[in-house]
C-alpha atoms as a PDB file:
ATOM      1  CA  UNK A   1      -5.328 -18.704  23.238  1.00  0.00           C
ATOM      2  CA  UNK A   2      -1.543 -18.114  23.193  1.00  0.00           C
ATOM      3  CA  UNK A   3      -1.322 -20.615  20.360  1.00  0.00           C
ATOM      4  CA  UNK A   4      -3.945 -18.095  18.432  1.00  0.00           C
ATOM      5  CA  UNK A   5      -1.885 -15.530  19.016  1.00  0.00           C
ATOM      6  CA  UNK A   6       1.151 -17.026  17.889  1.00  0.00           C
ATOM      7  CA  UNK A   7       0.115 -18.220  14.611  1.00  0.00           C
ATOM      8  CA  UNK A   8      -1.332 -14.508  13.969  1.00  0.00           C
ATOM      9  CA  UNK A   9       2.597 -12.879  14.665  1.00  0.00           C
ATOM     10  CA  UNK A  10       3.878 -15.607  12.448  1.00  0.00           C
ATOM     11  CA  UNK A  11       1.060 -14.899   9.320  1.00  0.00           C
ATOM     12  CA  UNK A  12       1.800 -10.765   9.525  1.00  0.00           C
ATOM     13  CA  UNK A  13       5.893 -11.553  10.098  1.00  0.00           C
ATOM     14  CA  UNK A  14       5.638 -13.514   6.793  1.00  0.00           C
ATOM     15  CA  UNK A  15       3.372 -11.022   4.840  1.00  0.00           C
ATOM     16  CA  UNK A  16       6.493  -8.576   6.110  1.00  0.00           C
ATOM     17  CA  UNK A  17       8.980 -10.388   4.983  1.00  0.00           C
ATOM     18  CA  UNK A  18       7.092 -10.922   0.926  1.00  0.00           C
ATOM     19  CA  UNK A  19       5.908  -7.289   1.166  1.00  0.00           C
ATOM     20  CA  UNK A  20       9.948  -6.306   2.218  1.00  0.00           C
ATOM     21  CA  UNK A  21      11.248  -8.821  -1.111  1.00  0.00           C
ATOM     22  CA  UNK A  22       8.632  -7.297  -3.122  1.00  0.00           C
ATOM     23  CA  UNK A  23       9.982  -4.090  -2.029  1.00  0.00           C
ATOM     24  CA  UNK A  24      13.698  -4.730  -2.821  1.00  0.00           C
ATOM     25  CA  UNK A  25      12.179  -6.180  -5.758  1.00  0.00           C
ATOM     26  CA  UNK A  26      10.775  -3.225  -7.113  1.00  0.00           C
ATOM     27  CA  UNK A  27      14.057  -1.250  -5.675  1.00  0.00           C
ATOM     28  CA  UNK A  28      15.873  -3.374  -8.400  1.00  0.00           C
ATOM     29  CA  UNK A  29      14.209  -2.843 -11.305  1.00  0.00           C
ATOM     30  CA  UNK A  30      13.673   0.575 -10.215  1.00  0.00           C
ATOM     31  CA  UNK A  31      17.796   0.630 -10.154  1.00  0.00           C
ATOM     32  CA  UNK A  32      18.235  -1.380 -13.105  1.00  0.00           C
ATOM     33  CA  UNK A  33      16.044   1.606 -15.193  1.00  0.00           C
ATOM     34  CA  UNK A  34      18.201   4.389 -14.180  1.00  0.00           C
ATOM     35  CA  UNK A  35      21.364   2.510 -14.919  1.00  0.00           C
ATOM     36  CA  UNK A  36      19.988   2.291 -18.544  1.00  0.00           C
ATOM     37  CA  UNK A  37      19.123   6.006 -18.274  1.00  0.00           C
ATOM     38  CA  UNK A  38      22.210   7.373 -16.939  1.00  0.00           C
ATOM     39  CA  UNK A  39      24.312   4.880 -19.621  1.00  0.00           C
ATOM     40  CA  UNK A  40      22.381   5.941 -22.391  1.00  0.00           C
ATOM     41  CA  UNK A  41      22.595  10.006 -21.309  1.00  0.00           C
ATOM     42  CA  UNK A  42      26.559   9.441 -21.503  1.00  0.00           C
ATOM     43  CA  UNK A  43      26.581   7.779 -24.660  1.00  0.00           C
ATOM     44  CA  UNK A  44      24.685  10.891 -26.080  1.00  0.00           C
ATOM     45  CA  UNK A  45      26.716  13.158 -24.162  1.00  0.00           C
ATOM     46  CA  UNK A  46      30.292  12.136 -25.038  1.00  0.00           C
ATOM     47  CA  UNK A  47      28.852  11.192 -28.611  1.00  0.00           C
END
């Protein structure tokens, strides 16, 4: 029974950790977009 158990804490902790890189993932592109916003705004501003 403890095995069971186990193996189910060991499934969700690795769904966590994909779910958590998919996160950061995201985070980065996410980043990545308003770095090419903010760049492009200055170019326009100090044009």
């Amino acid at each position: 029974m403890s095995e069971n158990l186990n193996s189910n804490y060991i499934e969700k902790d690795d769904f966590n950790v994909k779910t958590e890189d998919s996160n950061y993932e995201d985070l980065i592109e996410k980043l990545k977009e308003i770095k090419s916003t903010i760049a492009l705004l200055e170019k326009t501003i100090f044009k």
